[in-house]
Protein backbone atom coordinates (compact mmCIF):
# COMPACT_ATOMS: atom_id res chain seq x y z
CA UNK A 1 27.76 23.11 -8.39
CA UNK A 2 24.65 20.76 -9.27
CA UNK A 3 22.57 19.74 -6.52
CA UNK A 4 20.52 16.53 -6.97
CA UNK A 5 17.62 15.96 -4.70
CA UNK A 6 17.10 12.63 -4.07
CA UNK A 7 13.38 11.23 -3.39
CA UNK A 8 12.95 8.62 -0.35
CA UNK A 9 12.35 5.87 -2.20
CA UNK A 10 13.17 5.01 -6.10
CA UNK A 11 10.26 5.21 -8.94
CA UNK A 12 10.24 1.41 -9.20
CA UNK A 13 9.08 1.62 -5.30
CA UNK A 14 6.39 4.47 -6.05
CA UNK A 15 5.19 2.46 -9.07
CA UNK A 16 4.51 -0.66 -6.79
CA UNK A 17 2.81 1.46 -4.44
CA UNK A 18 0.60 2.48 -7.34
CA UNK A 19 -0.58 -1.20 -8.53
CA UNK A 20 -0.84 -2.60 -5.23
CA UNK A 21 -3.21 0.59 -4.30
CA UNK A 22 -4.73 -0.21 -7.55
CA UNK A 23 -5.81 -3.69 -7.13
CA UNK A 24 -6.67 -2.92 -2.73
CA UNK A 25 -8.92 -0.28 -4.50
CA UNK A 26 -11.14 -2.40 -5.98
CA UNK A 27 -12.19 -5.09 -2.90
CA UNK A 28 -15.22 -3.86 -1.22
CA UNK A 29 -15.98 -2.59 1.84
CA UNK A 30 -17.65 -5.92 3.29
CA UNK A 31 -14.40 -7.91 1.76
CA UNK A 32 -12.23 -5.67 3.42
CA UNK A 33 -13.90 -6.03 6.83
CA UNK A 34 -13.60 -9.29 7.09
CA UNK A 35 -9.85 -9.96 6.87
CA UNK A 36 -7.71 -10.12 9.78
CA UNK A 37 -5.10 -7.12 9.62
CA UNK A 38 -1.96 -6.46 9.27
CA UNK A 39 -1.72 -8.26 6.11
CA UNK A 40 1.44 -8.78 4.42
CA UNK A 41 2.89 -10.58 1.63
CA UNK A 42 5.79 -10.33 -1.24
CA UNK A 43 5.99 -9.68 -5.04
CA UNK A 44 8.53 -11.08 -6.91
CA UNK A 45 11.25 -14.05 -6.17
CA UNK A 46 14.02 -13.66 -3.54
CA UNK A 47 16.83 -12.93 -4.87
CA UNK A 48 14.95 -10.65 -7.74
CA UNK A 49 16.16 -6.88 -8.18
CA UNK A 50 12.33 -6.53 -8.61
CA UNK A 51 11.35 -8.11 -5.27
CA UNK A 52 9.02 -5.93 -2.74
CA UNK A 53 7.15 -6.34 0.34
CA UNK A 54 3.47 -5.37 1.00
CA UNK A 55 1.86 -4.69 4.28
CA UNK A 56 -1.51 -3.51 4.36
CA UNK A 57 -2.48 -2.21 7.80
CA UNK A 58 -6.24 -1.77 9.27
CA UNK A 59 -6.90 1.75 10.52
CA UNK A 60 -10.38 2.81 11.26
CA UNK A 61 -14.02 0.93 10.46
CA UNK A 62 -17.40 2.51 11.16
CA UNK A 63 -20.59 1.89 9.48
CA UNK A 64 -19.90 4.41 6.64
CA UNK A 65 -16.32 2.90 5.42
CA UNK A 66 -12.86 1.22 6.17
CA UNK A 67 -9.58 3.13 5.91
CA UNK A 68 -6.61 1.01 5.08
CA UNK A 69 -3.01 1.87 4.54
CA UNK A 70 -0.73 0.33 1.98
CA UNK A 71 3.03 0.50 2.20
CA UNK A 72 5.65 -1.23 0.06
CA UNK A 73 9.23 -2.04 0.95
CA UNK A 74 12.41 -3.53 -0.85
CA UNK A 75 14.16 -4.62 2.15
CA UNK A 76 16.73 -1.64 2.55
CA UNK A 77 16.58 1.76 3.53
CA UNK A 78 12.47 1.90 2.31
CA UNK A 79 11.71 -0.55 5.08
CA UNK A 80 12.27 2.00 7.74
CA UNK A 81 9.92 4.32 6.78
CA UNK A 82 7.91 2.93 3.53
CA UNK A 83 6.54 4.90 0.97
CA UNK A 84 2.51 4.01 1.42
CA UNK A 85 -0.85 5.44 0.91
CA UNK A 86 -4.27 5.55 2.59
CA UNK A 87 -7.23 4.23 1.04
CA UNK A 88 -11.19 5.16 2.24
CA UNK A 89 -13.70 2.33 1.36
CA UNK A 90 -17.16 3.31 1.69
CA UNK A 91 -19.97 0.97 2.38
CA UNK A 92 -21.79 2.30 -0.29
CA UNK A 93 -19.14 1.57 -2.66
CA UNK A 94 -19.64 5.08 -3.72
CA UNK A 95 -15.97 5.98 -5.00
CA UNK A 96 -16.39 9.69 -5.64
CA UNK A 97 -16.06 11.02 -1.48
């Protein structure tokens, strides 16, 4: 007997996660403070196979940096708990901490 793991969420989900960490990577620290939070917006056209939902969710500011979480969602079973990754913004803009 052959036992298949399956992971929480496809690859097309985890690659999503990867761009949209990507492209929240690259604001700044003084951008990101001065958004409201939670953000959230979708990719792709309703209806689309491709379709996904962002949220971006504020989690701690102090002088130093901003820590942010982004999650990503396709409306099913990922929307309950979404795969989603932390991100550390320091003032400095140093990216190496």
């Amino acid at each position: 007997m052959t036992v298949t793991r399956k992971t929480p969420f496809s690859m097309t989900l985890s690659d999503n996660l990867k761009k949209e960490v990507a492209e929240w990577d690259q604001k700044g620290y003084a951008e990101l403070a001065a958004l409201t939070y939670p953000i959230v917006y979708e990719r792709g056209a309703e209806g689309d196979p491709n379709w996904y939902e962002v949220e971006v969710v504020f989690l701690e500011k102090n002088d130093q940096y901003i820590q942010i979480s982004v999650a990503v969602d396709d409306g099913g079973m990922s929307a309950f708990c979404p795969p989603s990754y932390s991100l550390v913004i320091y003032a400095s803009g140093d990216r190496s901490k």
